[in-house]
Protein backbone atom coordinates (compact mmCIF):
# COMPACT_ATOMS: atom_id res chain seq x y z
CA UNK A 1 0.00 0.00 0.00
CA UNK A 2 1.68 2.93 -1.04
CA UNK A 3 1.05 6.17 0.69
CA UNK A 4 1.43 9.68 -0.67
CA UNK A 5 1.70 12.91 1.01
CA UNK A 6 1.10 16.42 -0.20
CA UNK A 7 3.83 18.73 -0.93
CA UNK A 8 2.13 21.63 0.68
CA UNK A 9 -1.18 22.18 2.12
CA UNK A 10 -3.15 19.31 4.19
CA UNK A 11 -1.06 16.34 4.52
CA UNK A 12 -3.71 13.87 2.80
CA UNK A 13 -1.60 10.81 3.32
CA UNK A 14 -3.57 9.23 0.78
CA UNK A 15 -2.96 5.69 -0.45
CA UNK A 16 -2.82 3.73 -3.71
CA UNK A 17 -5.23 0.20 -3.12
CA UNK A 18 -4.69 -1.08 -6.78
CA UNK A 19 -4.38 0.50 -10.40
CA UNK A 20 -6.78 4.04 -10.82
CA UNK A 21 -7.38 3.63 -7.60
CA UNK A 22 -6.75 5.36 -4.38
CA UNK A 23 -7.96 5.89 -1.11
CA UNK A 24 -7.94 8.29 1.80
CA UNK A 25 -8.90 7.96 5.26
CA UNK A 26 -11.11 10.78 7.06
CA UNK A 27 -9.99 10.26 10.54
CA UNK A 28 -12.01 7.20 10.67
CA UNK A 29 -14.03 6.43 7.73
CA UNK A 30 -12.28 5.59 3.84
CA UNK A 31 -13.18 7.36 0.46
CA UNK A 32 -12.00 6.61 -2.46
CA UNK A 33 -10.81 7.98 -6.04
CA UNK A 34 -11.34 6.01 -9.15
CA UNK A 35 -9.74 6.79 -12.33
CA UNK A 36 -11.58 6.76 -15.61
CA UNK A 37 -8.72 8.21 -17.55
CA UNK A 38 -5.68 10.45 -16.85
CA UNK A 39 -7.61 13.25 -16.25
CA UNK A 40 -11.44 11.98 -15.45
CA UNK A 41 -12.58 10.30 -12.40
CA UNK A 42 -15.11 9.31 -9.86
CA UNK A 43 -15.39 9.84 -6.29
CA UNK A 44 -16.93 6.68 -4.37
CA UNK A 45 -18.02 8.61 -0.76
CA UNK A 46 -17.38 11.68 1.10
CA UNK A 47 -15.64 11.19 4.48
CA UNK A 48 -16.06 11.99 7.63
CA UNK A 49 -17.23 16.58 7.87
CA UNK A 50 -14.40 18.57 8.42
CA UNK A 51 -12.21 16.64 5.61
CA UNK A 52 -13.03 18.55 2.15
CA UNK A 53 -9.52 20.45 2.14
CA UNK A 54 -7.56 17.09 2.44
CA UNK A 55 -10.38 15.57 -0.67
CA UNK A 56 -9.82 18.78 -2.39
CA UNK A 57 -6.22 18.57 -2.36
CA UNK A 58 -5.87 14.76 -3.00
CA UNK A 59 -8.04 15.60 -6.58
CA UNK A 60 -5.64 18.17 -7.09
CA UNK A 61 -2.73 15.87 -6.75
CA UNK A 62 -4.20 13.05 -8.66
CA UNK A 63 -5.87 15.07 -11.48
CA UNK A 64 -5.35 18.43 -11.44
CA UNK A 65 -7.84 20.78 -11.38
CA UNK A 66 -10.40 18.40 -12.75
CA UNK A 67 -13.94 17.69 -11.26
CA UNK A 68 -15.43 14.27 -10.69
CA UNK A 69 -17.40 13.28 -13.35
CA UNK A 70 -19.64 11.87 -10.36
CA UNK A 71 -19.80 10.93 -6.88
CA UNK A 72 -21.12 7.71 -5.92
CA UNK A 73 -22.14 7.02 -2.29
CA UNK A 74 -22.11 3.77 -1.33
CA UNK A 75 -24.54 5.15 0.88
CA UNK A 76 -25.60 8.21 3.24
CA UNK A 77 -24.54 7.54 6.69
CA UNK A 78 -23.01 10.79 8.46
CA UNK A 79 -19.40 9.21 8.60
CA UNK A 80 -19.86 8.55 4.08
CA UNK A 81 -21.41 11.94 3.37
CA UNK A 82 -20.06 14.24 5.62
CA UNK A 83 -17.79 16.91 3.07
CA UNK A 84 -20.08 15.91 0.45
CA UNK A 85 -22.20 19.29 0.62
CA UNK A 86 -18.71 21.34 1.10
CA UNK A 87 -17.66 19.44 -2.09
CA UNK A 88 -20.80 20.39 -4.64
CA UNK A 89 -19.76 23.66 -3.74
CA UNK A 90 -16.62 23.58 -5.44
CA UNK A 91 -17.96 20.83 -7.63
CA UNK A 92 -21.29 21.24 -10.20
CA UNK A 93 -21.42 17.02 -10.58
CA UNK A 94 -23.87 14.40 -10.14
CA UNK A 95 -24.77 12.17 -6.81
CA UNK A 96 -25.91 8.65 -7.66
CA UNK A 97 -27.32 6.57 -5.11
CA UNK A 98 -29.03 3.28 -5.36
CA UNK A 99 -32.92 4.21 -5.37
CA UNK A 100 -33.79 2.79 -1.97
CA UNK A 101 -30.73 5.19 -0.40
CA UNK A 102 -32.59 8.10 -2.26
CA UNK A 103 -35.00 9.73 0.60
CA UNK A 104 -31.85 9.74 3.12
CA UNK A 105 -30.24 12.44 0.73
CA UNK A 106 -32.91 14.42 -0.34
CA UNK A 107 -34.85 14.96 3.36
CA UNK A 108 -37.33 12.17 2.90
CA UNK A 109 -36.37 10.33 6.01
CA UNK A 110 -34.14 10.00 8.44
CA UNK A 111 -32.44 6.33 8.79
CA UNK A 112 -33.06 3.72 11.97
CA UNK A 113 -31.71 5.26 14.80
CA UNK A 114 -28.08 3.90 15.91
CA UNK A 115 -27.97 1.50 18.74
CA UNK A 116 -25.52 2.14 21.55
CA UNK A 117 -26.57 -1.48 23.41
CA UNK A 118 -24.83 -3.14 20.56
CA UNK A 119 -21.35 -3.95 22.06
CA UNK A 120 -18.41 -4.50 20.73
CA UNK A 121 -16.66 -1.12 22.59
CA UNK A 122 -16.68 2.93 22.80
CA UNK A 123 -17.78 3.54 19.49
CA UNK A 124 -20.88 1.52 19.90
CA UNK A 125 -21.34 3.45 22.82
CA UNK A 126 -20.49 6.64 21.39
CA UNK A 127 -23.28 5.91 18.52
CA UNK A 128 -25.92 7.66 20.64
CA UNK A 129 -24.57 10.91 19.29
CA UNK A 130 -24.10 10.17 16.00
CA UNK A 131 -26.45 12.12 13.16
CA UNK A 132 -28.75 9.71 11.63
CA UNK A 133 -31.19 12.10 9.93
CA UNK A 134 -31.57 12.41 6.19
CA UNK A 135 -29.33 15.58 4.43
CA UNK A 136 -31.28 16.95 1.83
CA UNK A 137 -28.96 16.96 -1.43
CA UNK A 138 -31.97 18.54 -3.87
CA UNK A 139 -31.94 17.86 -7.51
CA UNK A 140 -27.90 16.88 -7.68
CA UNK A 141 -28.95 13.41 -6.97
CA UNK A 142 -30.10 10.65 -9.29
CA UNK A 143 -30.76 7.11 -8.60
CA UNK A 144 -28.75 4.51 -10.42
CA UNK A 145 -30.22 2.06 -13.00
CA UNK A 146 -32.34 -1.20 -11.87
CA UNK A 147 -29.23 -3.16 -13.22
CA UNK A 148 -25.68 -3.21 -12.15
CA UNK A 149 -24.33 0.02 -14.65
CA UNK A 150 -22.33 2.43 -13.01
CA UNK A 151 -22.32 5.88 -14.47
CA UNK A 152 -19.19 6.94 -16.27
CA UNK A 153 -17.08 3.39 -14.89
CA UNK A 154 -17.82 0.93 -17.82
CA UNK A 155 -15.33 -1.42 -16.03
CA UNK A 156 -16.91 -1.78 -12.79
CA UNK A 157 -20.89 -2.77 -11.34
CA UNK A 158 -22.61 -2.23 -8.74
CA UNK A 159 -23.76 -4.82 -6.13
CA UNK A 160 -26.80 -3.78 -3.89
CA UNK A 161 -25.77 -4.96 -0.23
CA UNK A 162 -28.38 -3.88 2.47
CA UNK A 163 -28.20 -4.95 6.18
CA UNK A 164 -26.58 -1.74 7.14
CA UNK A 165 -28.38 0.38 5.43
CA UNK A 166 -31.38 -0.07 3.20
CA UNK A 167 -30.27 1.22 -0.18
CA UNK A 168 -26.08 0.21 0.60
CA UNK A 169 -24.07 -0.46 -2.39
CA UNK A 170 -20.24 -2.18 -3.26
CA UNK A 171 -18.76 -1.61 -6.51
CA UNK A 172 -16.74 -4.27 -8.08
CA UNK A 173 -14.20 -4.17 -11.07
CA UNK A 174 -14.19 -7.54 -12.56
CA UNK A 175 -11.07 -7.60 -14.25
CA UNK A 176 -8.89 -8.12 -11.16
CA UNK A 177 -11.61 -8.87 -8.69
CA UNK A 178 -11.52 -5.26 -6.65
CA UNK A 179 -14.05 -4.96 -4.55
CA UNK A 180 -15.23 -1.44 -2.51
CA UNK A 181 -17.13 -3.10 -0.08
CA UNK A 182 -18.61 0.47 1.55
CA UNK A 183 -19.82 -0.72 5.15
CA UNK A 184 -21.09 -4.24 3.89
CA UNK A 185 -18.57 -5.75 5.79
CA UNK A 186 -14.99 -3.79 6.82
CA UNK A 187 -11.35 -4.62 7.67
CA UNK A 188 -11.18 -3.65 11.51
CA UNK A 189 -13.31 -3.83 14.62
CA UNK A 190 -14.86 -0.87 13.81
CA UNK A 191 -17.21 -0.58 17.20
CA UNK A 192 -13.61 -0.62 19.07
CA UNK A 193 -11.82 2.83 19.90
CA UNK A 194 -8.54 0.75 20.38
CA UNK A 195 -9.29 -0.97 17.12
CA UNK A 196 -10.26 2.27 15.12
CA UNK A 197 -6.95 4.03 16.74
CA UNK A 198 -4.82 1.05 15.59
CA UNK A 199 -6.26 0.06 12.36
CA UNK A 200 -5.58 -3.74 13.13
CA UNK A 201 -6.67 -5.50 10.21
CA UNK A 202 -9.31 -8.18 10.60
CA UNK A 203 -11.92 -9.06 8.09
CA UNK A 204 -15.45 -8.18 10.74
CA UNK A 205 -19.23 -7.60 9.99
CA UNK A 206 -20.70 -3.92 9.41
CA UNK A 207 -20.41 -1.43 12.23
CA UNK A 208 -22.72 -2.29 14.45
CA UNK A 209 -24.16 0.17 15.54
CA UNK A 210 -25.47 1.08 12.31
CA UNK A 211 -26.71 -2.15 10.91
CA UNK A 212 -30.74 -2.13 11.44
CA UNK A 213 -30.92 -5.93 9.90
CA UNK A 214 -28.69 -8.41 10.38
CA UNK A 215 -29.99 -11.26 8.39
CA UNK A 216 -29.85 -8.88 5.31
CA UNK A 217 -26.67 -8.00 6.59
CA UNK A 218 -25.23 -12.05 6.41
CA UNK A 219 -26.57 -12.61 2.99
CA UNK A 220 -25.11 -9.54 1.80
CA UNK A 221 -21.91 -10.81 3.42
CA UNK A 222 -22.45 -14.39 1.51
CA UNK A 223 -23.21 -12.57 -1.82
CA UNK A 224 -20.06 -10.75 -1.73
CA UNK A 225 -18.27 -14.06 -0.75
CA UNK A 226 -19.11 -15.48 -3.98
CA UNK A 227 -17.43 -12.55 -5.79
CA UNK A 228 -13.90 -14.19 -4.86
CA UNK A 229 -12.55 -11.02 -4.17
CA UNK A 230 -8.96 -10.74 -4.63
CA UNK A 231 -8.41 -7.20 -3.56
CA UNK A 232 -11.13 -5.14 -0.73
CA UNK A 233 -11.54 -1.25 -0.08
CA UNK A 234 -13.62 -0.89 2.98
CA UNK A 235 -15.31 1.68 4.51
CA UNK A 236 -13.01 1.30 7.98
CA UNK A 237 -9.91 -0.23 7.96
CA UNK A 238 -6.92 -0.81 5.67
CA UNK A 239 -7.32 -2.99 1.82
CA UNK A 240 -6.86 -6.45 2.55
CA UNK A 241 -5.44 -8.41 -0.79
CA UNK A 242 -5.26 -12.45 -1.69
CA UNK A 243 -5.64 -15.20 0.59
CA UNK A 244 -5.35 -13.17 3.91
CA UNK A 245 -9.08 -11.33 2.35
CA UNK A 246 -10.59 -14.79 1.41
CA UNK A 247 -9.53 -16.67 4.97
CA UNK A 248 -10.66 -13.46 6.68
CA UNK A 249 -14.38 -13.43 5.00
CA UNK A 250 -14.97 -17.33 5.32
CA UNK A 251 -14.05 -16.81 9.02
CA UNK A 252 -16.35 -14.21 9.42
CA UNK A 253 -19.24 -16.49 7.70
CA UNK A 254 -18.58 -19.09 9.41
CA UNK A 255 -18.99 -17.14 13.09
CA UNK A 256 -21.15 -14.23 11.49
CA UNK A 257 -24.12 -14.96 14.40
CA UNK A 258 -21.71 -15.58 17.10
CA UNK A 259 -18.98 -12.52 16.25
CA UNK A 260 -20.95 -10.28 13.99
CA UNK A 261 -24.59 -10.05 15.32
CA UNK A 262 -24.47 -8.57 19.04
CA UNK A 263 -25.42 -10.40 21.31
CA UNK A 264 -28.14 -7.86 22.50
CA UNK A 265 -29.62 -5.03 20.69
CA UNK A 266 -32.13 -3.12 19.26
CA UNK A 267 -31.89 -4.50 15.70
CA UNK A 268 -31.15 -7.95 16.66
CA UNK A 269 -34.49 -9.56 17.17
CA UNK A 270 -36.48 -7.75 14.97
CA UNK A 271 -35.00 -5.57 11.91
CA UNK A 272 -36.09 -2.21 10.86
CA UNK A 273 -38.26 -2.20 7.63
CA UNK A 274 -37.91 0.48 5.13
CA UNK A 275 -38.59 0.68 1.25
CA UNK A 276 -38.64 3.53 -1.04
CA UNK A 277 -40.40 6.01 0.71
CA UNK A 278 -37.56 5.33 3.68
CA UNK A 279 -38.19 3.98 6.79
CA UNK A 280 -41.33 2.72 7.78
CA UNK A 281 -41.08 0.77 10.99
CA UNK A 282 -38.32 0.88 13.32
CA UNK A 283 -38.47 -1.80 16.89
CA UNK A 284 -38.85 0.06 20.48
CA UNK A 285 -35.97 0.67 22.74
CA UNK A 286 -36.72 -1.46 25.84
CA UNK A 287 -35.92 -0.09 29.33
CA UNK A 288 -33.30 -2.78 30.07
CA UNK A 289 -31.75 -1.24 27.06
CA UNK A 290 -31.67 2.30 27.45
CA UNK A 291 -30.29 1.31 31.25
CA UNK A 292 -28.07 -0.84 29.72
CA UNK A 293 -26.84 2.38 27.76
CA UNK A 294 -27.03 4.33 30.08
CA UNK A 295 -24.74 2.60 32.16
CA UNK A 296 -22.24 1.48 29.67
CA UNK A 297 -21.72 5.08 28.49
CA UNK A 298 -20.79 6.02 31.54
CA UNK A 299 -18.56 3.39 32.19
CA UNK A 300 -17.15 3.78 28.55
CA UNK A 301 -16.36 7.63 29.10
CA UNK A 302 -14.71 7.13 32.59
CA UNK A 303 -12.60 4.58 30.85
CA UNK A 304 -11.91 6.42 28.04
CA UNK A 305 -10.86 9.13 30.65
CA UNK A 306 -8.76 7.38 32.56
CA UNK A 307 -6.93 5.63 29.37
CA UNK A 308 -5.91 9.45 28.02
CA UNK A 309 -4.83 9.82 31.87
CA UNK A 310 -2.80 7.12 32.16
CA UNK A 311 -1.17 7.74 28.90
CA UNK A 312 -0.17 11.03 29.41
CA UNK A 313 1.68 10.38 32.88
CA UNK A 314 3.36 7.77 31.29
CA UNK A 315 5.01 10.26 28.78
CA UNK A 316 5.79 12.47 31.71
């Protein structure tokens, strides 16, 4: 993986994932640039807000002063769209989401809300502050085609992968078997502070916290099995390549109930439904979850306090 950083400006530390295409991390959260030609390209996501001078400048380095021809979301959480507004501004392109993402960009609804009581560490618990209502994106979004055509990328397809979120997409170039796998499934414990500060690579289900059906979620996980990947871009976590990918997904299907569903949760015994018009049913928060929370947020944010403690005396 090799990493480049700006000359001047902010350091973008970008990396190169395979040919045409490169990614860039946005504190926690991946986006990635794919090249058409020398000088056209697509944008797959927009990071994490806060992160358009670092996109901005990576463009610049990669192509100039050229535009996207488009930006494809793999789909709208906060973490995926969050310079995306910032960017039309300096950009007069396209959005294309699949249809069923559609009313979470253009203020129709607001997605499931994100469940804190599903484990796995601070993030998880963190969740409860995270945005989860629909940005409203107006007339620069279009829905792409009932078929697999991506706009503009005649060597790639789309793969609709919900469980995470209803209208979630992965874009695969067939020649040598990339895959973008958005949040479908992702290369660290993303629900882990420690894991999401580290960037240890391990092949785990979709954040948690996020994902409002978890059957979907292991089917979509099976379909994109059956791809034989040789080469993953996630939405968290470093590419994975080759047999360490392939080991690391068949391990995660065979334990996806035990190590990828939480063992409680507001999603896990009953999903969210949602169709076109968004969401249309989402299951009630019981009290022995919101205590549950309640409690482990506390915990979570003393411990997180007395980590950043403890570290700092030690560098005394």
């Amino acid at each position: 993986m090799k990493n480049v950083l700006a000359a001047d400006g902010p350091k973008t530390d970008h990396f190169e994932v395979a040919k045409g295409v490169w990614g860039l991390k946005t504190v926690f959260v991946n986006l990635y640039m794919i090249a058409i030609n020398k000088n056209d390209w697509v944008l797959v996501d927009a990071g994490l807000k806060g992160s358009a001078d670092k996109i901005l400048t990576m463009a610049n380095e990669l192509f100039g002063n050229n535009p996207p021809k488009a930006i494809i979301l793999t789909h709208g959480h906060f973490d995926h769209v969050g310079n995306i507004e910032t960017l039309l501004k300096n950009w007069d392109v396209p959005v294309f989401v699949h249809p069923l993402e559609l009313p979470y960009v253009t203020g129709g609804s607001a997605y499931p809300p994100p469940d804190p009581t599903s484990g796995g560490g601070l993030m998880s618990l963190l969740s409860v502050t995270y945005p989860y209502k629909s940005i409203n994106l107006g007339n620069r979004v279009h829905q792409l085609d009932s078929g697999e055509h991506l706009p503009f990328l005649t060597d790639w397809k789309y793969i609709h992968t919900p469980g995470h979120a209803p209208g979630h997409i992965s874009l695969f170039r067939e020649k040598d078997r990339l895959l973008i796998s958005g949040d479908a499934f992702v290369s660290t414990r993303q629900e882990s502070a420690f894991a999401v500060a580290t960037q240890k690579k391990v092949i785990s289900g979709p954040p948690r916290y996020f994902t409002y059906n978890w059957p979907a979620a292991k089917k979509t996980v099976l379909k994109l099995r059956e791809l034989a990947p040789a080469i993953a871009a996630t939405g968290h976590g470093k590419p994975m390549y080759g047999e360490e990918l392939i080991k690391g997904l068949d391990e995660l299907i065979d334990n996806f109930d035990a190590d990828a569903v939480p063992s409680n949760g507001r999603y896990v015994h009953k999903p969210a439904k949602a169709n076109r018009k968004g969401v249309q049913y989402v299951p009630e928060k019981s009290i022995n979850q919101l205590l549950v929370a309640s409690i482990l947020l506390v915990s979570g944010s003393v411990a997180f306090i007395v980590a950043r403690k403890l570290i700092k005396n030690s560098l005394l």
